[in-house]
N, C-alpha and C. Protein backbone atom coordinates (compact mmCIF):
# COMPACT_ATOMS: atom_id res chain seq x y z
N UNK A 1 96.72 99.51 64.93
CA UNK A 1 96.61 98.39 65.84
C UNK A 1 97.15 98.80 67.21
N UNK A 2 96.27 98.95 68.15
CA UNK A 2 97.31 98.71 69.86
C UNK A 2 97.28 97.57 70.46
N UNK A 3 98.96 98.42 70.95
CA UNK A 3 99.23 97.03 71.60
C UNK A 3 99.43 97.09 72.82
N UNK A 4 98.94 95.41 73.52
CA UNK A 4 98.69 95.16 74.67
C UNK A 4 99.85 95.44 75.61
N UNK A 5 99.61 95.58 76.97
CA UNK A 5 100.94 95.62 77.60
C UNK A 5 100.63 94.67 78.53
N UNK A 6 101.80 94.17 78.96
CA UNK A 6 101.59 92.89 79.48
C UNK A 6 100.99 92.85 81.00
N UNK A 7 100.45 91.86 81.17
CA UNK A 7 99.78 92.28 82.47
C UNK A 7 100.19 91.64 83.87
N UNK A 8 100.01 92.27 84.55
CA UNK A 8 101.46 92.01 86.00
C UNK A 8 100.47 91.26 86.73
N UNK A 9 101.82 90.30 87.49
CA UNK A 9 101.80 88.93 88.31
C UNK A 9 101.13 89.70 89.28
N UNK A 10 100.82 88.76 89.90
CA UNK A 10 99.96 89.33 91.18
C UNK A 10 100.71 89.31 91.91
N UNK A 11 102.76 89.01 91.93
CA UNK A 11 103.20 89.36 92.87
C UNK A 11 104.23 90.58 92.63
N UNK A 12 103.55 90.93 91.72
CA UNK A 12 104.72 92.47 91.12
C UNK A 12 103.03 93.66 91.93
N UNK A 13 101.90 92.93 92.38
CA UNK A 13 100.15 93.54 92.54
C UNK A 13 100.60 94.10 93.83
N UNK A 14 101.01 92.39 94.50
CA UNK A 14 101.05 92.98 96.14
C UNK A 14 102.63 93.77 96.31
N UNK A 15 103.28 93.76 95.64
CA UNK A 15 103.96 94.30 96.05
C UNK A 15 104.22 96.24 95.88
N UNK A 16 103.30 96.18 94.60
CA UNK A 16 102.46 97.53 94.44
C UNK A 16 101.95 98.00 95.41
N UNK A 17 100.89 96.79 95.78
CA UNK A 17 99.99 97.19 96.95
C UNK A 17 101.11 97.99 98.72
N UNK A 18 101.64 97.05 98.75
CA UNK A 18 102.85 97.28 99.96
C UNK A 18 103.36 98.48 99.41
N UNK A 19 103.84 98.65 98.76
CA UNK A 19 104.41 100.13 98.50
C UNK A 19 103.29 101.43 98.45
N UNK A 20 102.58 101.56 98.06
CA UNK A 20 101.30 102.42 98.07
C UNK A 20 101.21 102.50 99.58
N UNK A 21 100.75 101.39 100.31
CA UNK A 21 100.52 101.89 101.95
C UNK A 21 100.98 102.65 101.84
N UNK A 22 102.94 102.15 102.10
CA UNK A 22 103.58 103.04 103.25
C UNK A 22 103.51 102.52 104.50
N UNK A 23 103.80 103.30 105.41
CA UNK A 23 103.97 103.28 106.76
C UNK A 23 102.57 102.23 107.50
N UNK A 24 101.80 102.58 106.93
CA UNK A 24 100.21 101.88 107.51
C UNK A 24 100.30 100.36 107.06
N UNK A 25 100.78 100.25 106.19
CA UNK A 25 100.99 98.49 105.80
C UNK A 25 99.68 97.89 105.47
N UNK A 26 99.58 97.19 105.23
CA UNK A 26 98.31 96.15 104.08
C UNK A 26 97.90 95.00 105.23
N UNK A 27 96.71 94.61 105.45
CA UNK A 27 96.26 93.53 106.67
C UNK A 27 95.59 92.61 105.35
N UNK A 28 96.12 91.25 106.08
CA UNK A 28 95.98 90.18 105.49
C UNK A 28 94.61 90.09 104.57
N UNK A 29 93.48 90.36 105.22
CA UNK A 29 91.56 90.25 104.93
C UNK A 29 91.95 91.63 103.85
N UNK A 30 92.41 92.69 103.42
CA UNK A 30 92.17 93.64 102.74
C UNK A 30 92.89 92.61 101.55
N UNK A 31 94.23 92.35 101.69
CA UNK A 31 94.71 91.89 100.38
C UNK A 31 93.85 90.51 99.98
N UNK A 32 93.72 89.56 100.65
CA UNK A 32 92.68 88.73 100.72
C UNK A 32 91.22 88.88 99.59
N UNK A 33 90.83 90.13 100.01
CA UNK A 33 89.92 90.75 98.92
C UNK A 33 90.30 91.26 97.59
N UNK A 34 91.41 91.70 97.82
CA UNK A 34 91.57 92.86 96.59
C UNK A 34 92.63 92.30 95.59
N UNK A 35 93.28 91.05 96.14
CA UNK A 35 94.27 90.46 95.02
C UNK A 35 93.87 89.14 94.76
N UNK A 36 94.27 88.48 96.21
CA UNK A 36 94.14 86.86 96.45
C UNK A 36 93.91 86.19 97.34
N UNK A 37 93.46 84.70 97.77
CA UNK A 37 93.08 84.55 98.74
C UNK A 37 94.66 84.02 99.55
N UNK A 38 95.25 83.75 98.16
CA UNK A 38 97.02 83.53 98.72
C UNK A 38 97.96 84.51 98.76
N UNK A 39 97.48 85.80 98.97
CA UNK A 39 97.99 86.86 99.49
C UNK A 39 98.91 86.67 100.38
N UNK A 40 99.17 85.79 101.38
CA UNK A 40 99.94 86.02 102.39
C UNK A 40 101.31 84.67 101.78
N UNK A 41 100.96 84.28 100.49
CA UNK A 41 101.91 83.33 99.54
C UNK A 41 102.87 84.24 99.43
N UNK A 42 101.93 85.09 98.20
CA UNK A 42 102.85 86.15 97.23
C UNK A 42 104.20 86.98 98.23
N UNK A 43 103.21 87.48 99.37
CA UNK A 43 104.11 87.97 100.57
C UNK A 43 105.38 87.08 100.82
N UNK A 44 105.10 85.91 100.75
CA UNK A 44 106.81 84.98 100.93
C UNK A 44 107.18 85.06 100.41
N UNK A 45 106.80 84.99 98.70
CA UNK A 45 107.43 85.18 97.53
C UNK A 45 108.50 86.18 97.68
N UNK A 46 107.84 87.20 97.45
CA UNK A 46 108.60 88.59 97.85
C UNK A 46 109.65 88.59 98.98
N UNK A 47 109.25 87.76 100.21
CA UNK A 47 110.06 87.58 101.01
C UNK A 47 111.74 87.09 100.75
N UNK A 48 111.38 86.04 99.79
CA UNK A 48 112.48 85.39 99.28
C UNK A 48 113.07 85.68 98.01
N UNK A 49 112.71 86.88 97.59
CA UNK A 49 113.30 87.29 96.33
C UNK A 49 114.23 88.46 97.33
N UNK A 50 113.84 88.83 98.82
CA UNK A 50 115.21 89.63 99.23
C UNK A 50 114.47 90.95 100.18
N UNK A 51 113.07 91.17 99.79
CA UNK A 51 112.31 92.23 99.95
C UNK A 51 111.95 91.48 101.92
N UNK A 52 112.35 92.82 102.23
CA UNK A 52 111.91 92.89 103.95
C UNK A 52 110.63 93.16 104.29
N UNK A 53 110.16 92.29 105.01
CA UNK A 53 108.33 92.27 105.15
C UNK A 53 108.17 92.10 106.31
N UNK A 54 107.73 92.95 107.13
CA UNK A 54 107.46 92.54 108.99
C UNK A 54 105.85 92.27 108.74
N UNK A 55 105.66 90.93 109.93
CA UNK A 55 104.11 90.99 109.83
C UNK A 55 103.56 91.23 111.85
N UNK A 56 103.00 91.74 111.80
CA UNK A 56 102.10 91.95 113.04
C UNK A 56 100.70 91.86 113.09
N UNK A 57 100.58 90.73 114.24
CA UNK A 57 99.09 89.94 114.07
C UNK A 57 98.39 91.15 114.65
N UNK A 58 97.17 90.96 114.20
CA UNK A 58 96.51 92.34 114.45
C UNK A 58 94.79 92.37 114.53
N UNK A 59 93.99 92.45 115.09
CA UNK A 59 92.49 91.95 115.37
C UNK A 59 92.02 93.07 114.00
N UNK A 60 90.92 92.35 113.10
CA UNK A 60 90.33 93.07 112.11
C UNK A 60 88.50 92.92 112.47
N UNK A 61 87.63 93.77 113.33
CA UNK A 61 86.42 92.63 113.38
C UNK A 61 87.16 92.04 114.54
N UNK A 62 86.22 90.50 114.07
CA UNK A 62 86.17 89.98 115.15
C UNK A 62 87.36 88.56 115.18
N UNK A 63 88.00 88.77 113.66
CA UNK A 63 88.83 87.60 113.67
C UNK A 63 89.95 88.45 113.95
N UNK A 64 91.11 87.24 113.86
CA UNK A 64 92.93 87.60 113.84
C UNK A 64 93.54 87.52 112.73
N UNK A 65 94.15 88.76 111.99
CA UNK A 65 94.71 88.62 110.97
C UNK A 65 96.37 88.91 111.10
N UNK A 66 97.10 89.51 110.08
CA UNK A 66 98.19 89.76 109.84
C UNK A 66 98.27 91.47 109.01
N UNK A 67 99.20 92.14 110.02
CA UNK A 67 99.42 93.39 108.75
C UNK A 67 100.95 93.41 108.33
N UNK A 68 101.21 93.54 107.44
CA UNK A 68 102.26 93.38 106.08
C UNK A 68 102.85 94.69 106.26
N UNK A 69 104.06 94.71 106.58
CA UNK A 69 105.22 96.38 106.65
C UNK A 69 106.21 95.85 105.21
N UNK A 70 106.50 96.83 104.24
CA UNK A 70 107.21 96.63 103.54
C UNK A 70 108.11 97.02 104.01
N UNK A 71 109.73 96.99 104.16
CA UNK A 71 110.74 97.94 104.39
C UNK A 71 111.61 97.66 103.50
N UNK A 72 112.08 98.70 102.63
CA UNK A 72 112.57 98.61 100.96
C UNK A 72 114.30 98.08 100.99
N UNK A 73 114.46 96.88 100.29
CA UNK A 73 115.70 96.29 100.64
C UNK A 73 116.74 96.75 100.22
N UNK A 74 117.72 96.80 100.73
CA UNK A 74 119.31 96.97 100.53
C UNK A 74 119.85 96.23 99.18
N UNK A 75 120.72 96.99 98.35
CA UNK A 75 121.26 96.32 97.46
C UNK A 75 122.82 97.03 97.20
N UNK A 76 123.66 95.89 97.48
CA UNK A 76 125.04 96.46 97.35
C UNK A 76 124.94 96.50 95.81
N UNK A 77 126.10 98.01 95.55
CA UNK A 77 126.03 98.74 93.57
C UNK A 77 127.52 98.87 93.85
N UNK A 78 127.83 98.73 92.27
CA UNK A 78 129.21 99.00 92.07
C UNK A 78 129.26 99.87 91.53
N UNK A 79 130.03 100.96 91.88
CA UNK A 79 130.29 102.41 91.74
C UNK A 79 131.61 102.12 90.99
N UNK A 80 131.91 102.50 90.19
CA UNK A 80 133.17 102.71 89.20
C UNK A 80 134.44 103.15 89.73
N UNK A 81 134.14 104.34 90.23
CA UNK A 81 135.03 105.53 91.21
C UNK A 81 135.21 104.58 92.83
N UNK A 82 134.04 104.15 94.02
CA UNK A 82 134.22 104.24 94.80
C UNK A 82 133.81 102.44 95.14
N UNK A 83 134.14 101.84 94.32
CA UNK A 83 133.80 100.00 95.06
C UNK A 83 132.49 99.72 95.25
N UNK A 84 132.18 99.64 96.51
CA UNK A 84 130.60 99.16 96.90
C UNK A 84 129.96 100.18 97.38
N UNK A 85 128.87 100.39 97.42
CA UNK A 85 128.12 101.52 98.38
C UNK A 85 126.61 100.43 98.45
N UNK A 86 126.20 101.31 99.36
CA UNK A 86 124.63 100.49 99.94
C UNK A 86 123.65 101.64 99.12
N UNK A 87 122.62 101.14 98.80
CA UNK A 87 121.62 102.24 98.16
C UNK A 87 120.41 101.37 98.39
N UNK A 88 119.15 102.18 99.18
CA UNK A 88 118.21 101.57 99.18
C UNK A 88 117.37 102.41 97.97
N UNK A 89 116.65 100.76 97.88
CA UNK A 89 115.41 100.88 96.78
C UNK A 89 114.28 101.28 96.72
């Protein structure tokens, strides 16, 4: 018998998606297509779970969209030996 593995939120998708760019970042009309049309939801989502997201409006064509910068968030760790340290994710 196999077994299924579970299948990811569409905001564990875009946030795949944001990481894959990189530096080039994800425009609103691409994720729009390729996840959701509430793509720029999931993006708050993420926003508010802690994850840093710059958006810059940006002409795609002939409309105005948005492109999506991930920048990977800070999380204070407790080190045993040395208290707090910063380590990005």
């Amino acid at each position: 018998m196999r077994k299924l593995l579970p299948k990811k939120s569409k905001k564990m998708r875009v946030l795949e998606m944001l990481r894959m760019a990189g530096s080039s970042g994800v425009h609103s009309f691409v994720g729009a297509r390729t996840i959701s049309f509430r793509f720029a939801a999931y993006v708050g989502f993420l926003k508010n779970d802690g994850h840093i997201i710059t958006s810059v409006r940006e002409k795609m064509g002939d409309c105005y969209g948005v492109r999506y910068h991930l920048l990977e968030r800070l999380e204070k760790l407790e080190s045993a030996d040395e208290g707090k340290q910063d380590r990005l994710l």
